[in-house]
N, C-alpha and C. Protein backbone atom coordinates (compact mmCIF):
# COMPACT_ATOMS: atom_id res chain seq x y z
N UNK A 1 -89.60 120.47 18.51
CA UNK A 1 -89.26 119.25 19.21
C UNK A 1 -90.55 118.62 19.72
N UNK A 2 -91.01 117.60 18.91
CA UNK A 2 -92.06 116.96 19.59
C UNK A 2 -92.32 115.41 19.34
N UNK A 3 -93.18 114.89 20.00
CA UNK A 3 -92.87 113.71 19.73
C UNK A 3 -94.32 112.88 19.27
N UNK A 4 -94.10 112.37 18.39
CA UNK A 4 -95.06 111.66 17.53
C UNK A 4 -96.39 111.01 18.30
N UNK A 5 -97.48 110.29 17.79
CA UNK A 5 -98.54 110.04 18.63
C UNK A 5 -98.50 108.17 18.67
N UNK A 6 -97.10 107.79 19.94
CA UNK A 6 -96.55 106.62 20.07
C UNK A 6 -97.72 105.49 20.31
N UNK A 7 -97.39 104.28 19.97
CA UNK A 7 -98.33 103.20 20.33
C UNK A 7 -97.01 102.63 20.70
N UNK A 8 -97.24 101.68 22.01
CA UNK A 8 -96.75 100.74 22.61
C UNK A 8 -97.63 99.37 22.07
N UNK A 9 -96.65 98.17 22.19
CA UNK A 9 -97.09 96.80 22.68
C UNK A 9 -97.04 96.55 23.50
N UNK A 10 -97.75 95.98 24.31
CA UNK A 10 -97.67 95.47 25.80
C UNK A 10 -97.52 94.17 25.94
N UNK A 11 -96.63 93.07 25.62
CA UNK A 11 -97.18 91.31 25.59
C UNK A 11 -97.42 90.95 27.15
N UNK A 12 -98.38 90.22 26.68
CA UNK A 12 -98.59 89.47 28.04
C UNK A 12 -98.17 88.12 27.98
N UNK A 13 -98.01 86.83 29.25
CA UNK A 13 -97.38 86.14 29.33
C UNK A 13 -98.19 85.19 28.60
N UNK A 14 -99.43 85.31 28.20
CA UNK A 14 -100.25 84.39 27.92
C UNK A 14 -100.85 84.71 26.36
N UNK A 15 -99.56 85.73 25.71
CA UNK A 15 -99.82 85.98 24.52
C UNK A 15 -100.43 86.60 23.70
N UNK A 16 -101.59 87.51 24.37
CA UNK A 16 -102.34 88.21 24.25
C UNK A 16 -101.46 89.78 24.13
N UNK A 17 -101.60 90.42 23.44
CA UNK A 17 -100.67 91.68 23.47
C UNK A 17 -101.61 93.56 23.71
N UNK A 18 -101.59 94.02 24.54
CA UNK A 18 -101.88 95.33 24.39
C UNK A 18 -101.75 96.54 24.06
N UNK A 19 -102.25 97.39 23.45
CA UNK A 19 -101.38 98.41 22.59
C UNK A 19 -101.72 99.65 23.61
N UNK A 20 -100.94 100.45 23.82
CA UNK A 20 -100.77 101.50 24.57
C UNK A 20 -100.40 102.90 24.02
N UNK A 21 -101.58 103.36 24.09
CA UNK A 21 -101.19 104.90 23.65
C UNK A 21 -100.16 105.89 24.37
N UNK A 22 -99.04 106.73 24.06
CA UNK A 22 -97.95 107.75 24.99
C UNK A 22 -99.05 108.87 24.50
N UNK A 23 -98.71 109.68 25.58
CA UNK A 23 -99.07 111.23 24.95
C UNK A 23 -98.27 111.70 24.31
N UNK A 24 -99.00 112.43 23.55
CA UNK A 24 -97.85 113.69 22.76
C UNK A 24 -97.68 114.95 23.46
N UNK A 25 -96.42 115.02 22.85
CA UNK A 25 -95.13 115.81 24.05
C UNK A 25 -94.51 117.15 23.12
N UNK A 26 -94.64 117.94 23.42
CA UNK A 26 -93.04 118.86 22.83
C UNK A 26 -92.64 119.74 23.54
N UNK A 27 -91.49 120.35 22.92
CA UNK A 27 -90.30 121.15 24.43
C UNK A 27 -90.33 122.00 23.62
N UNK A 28 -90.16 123.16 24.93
CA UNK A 28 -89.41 124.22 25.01
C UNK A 28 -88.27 124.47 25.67
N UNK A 29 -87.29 125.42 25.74
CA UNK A 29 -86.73 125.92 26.43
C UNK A 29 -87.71 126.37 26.98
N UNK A 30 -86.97 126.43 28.71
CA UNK A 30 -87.56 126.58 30.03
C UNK A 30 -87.20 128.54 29.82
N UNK A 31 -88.13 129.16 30.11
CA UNK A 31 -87.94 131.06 30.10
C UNK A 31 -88.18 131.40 31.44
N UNK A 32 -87.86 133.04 31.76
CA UNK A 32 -88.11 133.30 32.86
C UNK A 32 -89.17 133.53 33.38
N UNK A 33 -90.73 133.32 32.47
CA UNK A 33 -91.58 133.53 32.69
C UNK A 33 -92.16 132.27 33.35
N UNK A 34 -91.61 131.26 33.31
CA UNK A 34 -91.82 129.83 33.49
C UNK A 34 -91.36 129.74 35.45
N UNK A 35 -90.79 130.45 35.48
CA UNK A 35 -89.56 130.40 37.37
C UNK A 35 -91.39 130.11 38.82
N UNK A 36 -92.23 131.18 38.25
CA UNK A 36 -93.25 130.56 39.22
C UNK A 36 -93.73 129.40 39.11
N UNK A 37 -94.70 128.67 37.62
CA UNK A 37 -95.10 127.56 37.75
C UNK A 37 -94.00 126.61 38.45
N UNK A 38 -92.86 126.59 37.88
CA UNK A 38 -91.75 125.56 38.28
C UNK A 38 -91.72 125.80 39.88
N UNK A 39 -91.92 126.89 40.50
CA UNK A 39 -91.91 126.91 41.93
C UNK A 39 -93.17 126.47 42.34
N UNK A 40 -93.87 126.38 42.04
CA UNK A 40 -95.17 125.89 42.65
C UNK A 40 -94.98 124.18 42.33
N UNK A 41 -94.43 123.37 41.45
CA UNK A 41 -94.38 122.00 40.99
C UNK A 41 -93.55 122.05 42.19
N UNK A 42 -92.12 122.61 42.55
CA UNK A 42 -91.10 121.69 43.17
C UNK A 42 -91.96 121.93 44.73
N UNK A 43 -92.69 123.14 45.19
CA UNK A 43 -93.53 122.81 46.68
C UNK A 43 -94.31 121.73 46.50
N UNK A 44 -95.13 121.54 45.56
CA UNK A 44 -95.65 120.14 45.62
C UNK A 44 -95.50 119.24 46.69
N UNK A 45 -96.50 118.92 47.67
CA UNK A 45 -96.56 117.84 48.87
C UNK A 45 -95.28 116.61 48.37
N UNK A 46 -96.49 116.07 47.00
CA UNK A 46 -95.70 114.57 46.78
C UNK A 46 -94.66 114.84 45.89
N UNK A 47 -93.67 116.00 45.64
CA UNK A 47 -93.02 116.35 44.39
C UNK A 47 -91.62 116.38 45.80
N UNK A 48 -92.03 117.16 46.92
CA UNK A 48 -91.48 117.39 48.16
C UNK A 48 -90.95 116.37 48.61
N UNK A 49 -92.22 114.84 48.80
CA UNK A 49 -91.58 114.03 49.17
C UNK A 49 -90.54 113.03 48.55
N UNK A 50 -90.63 113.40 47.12
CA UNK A 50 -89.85 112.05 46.32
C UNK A 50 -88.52 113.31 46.40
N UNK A 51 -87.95 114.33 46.65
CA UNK A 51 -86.92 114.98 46.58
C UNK A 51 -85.91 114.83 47.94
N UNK A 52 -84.85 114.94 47.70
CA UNK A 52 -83.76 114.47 48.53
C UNK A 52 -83.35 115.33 49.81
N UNK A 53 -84.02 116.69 49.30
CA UNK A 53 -84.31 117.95 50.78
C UNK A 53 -85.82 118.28 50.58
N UNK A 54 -86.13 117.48 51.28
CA UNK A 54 -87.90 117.50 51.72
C UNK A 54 -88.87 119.11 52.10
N UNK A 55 -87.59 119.75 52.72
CA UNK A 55 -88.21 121.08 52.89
C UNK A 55 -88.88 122.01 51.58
N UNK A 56 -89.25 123.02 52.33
CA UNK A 56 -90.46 123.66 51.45
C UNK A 56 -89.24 125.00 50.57
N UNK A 57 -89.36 125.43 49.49
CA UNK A 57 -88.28 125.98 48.74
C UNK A 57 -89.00 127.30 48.77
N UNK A 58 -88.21 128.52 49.68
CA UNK A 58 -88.71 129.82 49.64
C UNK A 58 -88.41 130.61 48.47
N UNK A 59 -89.42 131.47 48.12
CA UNK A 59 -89.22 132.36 46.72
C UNK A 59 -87.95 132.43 46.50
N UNK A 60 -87.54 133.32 47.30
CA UNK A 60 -86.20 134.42 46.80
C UNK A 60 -85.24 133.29 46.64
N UNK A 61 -85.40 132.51 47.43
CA UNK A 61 -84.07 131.45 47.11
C UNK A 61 -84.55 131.06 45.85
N UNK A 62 -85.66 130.35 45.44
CA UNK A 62 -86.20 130.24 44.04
C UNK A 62 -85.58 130.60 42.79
N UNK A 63 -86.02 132.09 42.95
CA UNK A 63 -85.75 133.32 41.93
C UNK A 63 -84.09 133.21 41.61
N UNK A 64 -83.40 133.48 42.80
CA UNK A 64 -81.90 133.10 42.76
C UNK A 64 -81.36 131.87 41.78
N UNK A 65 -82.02 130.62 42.32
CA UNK A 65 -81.48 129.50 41.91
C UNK A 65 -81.79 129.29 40.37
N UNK A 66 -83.04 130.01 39.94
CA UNK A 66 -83.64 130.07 38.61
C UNK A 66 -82.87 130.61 38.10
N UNK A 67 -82.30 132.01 38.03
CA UNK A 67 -81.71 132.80 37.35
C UNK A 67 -80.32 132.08 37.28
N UNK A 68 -79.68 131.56 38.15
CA UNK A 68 -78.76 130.55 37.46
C UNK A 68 -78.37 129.61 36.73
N UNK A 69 -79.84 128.69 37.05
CA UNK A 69 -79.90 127.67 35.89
C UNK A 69 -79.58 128.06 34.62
N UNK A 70 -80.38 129.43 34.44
CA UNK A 70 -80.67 130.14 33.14
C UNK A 70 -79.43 130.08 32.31
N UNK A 71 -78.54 130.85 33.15
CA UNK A 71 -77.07 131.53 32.79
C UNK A 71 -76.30 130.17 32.37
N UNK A 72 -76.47 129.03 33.31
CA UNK A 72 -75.13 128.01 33.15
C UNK A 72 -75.37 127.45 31.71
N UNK A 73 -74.42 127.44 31.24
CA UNK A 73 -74.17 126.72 29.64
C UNK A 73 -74.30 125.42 29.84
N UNK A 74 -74.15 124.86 31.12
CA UNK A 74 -74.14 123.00 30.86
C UNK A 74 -75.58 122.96 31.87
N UNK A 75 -76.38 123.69 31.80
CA UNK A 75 -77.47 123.30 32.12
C UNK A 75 -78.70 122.97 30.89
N UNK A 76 -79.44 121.92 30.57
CA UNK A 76 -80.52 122.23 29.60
C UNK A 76 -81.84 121.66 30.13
N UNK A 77 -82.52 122.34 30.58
CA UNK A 77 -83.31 122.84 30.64
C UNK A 77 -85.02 123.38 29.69
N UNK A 78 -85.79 122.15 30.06
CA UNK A 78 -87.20 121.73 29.03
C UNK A 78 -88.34 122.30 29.52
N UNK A 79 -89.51 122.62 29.03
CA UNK A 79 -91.19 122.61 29.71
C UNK A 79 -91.61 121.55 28.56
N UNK A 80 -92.27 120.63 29.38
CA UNK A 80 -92.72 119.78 28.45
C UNK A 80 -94.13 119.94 27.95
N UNK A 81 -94.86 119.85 27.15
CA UNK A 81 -96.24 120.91 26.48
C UNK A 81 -96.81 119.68 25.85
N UNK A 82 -98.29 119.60 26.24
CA UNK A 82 -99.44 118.29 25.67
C UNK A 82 -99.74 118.82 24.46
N UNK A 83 -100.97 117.88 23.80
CA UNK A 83 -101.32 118.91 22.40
C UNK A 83 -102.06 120.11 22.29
N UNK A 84 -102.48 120.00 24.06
CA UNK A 84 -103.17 121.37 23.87
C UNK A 84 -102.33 122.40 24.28
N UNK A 85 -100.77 122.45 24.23
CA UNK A 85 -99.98 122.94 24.60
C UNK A 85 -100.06 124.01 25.69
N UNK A 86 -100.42 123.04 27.03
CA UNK A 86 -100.36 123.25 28.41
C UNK A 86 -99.08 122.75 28.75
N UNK A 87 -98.52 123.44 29.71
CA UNK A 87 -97.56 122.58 30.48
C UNK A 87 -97.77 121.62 31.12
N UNK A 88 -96.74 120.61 31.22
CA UNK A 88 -96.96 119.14 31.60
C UNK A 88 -95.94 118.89 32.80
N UNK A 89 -94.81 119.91 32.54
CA UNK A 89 -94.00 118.95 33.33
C UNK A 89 -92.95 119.73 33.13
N UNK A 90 -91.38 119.54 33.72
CA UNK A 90 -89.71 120.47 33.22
C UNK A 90 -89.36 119.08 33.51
N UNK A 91 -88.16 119.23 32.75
CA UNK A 91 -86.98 118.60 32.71
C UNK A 91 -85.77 119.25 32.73
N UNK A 92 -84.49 118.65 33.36
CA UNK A 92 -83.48 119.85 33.35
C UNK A 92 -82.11 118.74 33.54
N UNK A 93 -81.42 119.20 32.36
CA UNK A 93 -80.06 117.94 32.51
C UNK A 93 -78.64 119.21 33.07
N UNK A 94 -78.25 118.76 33.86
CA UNK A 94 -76.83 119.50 34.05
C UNK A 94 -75.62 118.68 33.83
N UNK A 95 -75.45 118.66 32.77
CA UNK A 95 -74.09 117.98 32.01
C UNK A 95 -72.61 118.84 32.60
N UNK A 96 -71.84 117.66 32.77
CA UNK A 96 -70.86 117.92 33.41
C UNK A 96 -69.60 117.82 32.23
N UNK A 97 -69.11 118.68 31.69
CA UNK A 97 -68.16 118.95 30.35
C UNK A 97 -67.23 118.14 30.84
N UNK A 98 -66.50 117.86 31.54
CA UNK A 98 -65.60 117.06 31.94
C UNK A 98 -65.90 115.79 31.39
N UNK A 99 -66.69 114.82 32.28
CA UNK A 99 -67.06 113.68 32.19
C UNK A 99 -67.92 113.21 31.01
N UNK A 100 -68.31 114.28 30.83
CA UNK A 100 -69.86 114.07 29.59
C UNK A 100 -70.67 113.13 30.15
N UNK A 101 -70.91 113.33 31.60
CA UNK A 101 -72.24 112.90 32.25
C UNK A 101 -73.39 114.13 32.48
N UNK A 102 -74.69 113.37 32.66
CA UNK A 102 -75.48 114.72 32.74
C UNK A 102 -76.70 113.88 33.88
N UNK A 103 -77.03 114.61 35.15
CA UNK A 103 -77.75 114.31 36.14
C UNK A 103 -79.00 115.14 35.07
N UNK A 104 -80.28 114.12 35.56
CA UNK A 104 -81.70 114.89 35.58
C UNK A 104 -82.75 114.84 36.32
N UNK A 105 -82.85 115.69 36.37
CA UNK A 105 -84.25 116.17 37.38
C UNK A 105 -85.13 116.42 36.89
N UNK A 106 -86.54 115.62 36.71
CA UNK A 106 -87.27 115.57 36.27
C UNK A 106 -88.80 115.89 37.25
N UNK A 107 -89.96 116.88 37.33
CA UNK A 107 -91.24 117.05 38.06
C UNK A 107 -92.25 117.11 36.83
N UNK A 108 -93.84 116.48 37.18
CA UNK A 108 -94.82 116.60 36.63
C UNK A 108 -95.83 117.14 37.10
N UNK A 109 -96.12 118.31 36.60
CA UNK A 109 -97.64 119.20 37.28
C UNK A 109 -97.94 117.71 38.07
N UNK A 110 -98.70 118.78 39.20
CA UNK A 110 -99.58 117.21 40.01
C UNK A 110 -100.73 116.81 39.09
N UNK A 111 -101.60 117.92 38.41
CA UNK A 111 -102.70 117.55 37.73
C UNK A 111 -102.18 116.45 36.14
N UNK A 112 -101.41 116.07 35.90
CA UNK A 112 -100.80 115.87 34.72
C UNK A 112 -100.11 114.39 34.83
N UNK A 113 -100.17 114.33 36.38
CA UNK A 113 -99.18 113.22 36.94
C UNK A 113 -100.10 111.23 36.70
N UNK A 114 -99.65 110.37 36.65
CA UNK A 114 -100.29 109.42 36.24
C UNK A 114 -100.87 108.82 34.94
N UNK A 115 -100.17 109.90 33.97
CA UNK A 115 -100.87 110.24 32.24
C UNK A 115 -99.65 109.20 31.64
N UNK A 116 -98.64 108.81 31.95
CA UNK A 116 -97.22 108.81 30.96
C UNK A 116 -96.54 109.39 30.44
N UNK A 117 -97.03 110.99 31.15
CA UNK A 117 -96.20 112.62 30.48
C UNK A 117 -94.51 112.25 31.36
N UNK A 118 -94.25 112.03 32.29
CA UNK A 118 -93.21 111.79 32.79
C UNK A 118 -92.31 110.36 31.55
N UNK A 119 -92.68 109.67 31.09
CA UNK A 119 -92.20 108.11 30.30
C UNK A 119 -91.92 109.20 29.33
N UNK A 120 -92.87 109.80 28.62
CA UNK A 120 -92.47 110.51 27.25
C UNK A 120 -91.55 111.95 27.39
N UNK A 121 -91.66 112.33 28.22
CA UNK A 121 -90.37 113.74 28.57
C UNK A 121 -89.01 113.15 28.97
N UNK A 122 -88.65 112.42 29.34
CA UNK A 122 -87.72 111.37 29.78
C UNK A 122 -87.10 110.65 28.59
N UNK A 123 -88.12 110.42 27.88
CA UNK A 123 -87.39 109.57 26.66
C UNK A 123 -86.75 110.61 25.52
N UNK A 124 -88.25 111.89 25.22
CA UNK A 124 -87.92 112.61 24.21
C UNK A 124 -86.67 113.77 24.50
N UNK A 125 -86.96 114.03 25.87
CA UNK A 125 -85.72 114.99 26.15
C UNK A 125 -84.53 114.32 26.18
N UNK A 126 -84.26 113.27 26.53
CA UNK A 126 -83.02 112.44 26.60
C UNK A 126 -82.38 112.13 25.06
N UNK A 127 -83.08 111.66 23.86
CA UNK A 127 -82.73 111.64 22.62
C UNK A 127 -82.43 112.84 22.21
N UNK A 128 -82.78 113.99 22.32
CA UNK A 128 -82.47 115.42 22.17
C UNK A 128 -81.04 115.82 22.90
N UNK A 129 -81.00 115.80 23.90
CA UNK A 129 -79.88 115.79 25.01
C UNK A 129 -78.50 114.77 24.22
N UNK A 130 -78.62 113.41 24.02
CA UNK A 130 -78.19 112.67 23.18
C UNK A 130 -76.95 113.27 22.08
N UNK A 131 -78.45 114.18 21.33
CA UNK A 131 -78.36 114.30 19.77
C UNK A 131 -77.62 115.84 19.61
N UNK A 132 -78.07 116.86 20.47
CA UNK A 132 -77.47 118.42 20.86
C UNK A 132 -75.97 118.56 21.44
N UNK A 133 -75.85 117.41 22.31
CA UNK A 133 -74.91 117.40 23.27
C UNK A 133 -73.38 116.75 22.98
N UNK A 134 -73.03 116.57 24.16
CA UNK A 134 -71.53 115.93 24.17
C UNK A 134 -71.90 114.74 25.29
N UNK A 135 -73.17 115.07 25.97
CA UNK A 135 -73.47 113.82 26.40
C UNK A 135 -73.43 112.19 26.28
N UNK A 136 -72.72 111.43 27.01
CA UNK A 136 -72.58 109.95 26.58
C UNK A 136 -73.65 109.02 27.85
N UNK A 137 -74.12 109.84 28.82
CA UNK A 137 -74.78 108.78 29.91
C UNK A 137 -75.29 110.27 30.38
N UNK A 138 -76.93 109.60 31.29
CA UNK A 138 -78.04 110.61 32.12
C UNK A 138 -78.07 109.49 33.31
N UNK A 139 -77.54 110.51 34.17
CA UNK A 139 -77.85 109.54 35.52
C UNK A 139 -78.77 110.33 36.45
N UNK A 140 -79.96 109.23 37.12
CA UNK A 140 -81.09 109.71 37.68
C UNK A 140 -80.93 109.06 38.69
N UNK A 141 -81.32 110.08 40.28
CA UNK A 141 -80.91 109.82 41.35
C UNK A 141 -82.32 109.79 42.05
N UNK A 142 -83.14 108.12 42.77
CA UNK A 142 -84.63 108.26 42.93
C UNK A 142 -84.09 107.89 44.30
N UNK A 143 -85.19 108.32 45.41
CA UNK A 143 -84.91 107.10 46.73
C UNK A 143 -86.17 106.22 46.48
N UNK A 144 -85.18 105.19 47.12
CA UNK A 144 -85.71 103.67 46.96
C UNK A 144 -87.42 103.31 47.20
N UNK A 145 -87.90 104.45 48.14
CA UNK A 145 -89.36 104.11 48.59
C UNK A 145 -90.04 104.95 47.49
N UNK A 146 -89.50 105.41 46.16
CA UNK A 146 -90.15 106.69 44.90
C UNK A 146 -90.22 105.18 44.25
N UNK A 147 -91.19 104.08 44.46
CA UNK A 147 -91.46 103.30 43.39
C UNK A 147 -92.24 103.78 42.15
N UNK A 148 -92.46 105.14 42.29
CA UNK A 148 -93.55 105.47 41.18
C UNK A 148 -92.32 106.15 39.94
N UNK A 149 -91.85 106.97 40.82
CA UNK A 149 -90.09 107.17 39.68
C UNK A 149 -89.55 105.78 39.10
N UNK A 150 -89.22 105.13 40.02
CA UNK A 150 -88.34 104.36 39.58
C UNK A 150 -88.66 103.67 38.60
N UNK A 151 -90.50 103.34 38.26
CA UNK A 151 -91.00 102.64 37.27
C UNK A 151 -90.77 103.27 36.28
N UNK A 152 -91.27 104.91 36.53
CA UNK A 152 -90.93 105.35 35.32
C UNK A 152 -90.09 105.52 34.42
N UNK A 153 -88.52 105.82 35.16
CA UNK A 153 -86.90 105.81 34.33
C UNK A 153 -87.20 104.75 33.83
N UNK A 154 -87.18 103.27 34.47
CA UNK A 154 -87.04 102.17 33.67
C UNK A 154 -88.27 102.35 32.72
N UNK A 155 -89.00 102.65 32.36
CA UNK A 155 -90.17 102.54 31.53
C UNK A 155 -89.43 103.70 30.14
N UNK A 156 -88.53 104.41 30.65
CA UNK A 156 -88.17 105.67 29.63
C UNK A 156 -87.09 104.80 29.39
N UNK A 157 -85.92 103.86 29.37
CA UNK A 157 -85.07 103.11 29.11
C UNK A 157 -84.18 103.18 29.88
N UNK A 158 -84.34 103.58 31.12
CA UNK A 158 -83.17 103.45 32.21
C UNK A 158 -82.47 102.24 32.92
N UNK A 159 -81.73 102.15 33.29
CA UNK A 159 -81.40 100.73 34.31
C UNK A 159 -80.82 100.99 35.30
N UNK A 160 -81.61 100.06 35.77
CA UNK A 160 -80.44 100.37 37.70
C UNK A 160 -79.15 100.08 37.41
N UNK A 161 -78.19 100.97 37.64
CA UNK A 161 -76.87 100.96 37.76
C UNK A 161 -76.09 100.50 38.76
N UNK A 162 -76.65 101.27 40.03
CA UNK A 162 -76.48 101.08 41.20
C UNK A 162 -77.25 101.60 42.59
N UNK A 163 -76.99 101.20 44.07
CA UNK A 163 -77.43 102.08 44.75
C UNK A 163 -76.49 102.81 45.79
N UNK A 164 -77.03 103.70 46.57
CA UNK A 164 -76.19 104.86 47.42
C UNK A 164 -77.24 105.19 48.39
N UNK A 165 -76.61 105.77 49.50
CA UNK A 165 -77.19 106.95 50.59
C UNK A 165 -76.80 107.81 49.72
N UNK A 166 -77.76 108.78 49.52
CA UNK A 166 -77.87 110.01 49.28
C UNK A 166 -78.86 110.85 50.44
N UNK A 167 -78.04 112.02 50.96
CA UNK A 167 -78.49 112.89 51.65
C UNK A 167 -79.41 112.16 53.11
N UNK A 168 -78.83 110.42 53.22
CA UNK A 168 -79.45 109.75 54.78
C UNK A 168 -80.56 108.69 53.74
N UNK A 169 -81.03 109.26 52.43
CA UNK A 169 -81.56 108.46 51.77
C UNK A 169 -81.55 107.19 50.91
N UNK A 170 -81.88 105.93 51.45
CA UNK A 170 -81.06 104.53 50.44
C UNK A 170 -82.16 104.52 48.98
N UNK A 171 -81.32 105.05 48.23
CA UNK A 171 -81.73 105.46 46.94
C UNK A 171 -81.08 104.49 45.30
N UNK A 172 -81.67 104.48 44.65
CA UNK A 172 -81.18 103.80 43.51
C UNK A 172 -80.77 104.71 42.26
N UNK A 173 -79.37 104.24 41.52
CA UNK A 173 -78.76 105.11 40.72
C UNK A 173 -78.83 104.68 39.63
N UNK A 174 -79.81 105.39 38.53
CA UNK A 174 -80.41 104.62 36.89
C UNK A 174 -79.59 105.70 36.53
N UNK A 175 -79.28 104.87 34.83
CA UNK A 175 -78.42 105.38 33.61
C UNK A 175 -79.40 105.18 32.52
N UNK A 176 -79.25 105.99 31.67
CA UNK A 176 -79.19 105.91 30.26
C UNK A 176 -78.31 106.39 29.78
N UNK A 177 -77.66 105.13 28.61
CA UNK A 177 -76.11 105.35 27.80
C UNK A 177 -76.61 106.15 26.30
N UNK A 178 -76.15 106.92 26.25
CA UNK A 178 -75.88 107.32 24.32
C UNK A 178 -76.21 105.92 23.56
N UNK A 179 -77.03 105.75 22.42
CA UNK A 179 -77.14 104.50 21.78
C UNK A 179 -75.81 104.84 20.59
C-alpha cells in the first residue's frame, strides 16, 4: 500500500499555477511493537493540545487501550512510512458495522509534522478504508481553534459537515463520502 510520487497544481488567482510535490507514503498495519512510539506521539505537547482530553495518557492505561484496538475487528488501524521507511505518522478508523460510518484519528510524529505526511495518510488510508471496507462516510472530529487540522482534512477531501461541543469543546464535524 503506497502511494505514488503525487504532483499537485496549485492555480493562482492571477493565473500563474504551482506544482506541488506530496510525499510518498505507505502503510502498514499498526503491530504491537508499534504501542510505545504511538504512546510517545499521543503525549505530544501539541498532539495533547489538538485532542479532546488534554491530559497526559499513562502507560498501563496505554498498553490496555492498545491491546484492544488490536483485537476489535472494526478497528483499522495504519503506521504511515516515508521512502526511507521511517514512521511518519498512525492512522486508525473505527467503523461502526451498523451505520457503515467510520470516525478517524489521525497523529504525526512531531518531527514529521508540517511535510504534507498528514494530507497524504488521510487521503491514502481513506481510499483503502473505502476500497477494504463496508465503509460509506469517515467522520473527523477537530476543535475549532486546530486550524492546522482542519486545513488539513479539507486539503485530504473533507468538508465541513457540521459543528458540535464536544467534550466543552466548539469543534467542527468533516466527512468524507465513498466516491
Amino acid at each position: 500500500m503506497s502511494s505514488k510520487n503525487k504532483i499537485r497544481l496549485k492555480p493562482y488567482i492571477n493565473g500563474s499555477i504551482m506544482l506541488t510535490r506530496l510525499p510518498e507514503i505507505s502503510l502498514r498495519p499498526v503491530r504491537i511493537e508499534d504501542c510505545h512510539i504511538i504512546w510517545e506521539w499521543a503525549n505530544n505537547f501539541d498532539i495533547r493540545q489538538a485532542s479532546f482530553n488534554e491530559n497526559l495518557i499513562d502507560w498501563e492505561t496505554h498498553i490496555k487501550w492498545f491491546k484492544n484496538k488490536l483485537r476489535d475487528p472494526h478497528c483499522y488501524y495504519w503506521i504511515g512510512l516515508n521512502s526511507d521507511k521511517k514512521s511518519v505518522g498512525q492512522i486508525r478508523f473505527d467503523l461502526d458495522p451498523k451505520t457503515h460510518e467510520a470516525v478517524v484519528s489521525i497523529s504525526i510524529s512531531p518531527q514529521f509534522q508540517g511535510r504534507k505526511y498528514g494530507q497524504v495518510l488521510l487521503e491514502e488510508a481513506s481510499d483503502i478504508l473505502f476500497k477494504k471496507t463496508s465503509a460509506v462516510c469517515i467522520k473527523a472530529f477537530v476543535k475549532l481553534k486546530n486550524q492546522r487540522s482542519a486545513h488539513v482534512f479539507k486539503k485530504a477531501g473533507f468538508h465541513e459537515f457540521s459543528k458540535a461541543i464536544i467534550n466543552g469543546c466548539p469543534s467542527f464535524i468533516y466527512m468524507k463520502s465513498k466516491q
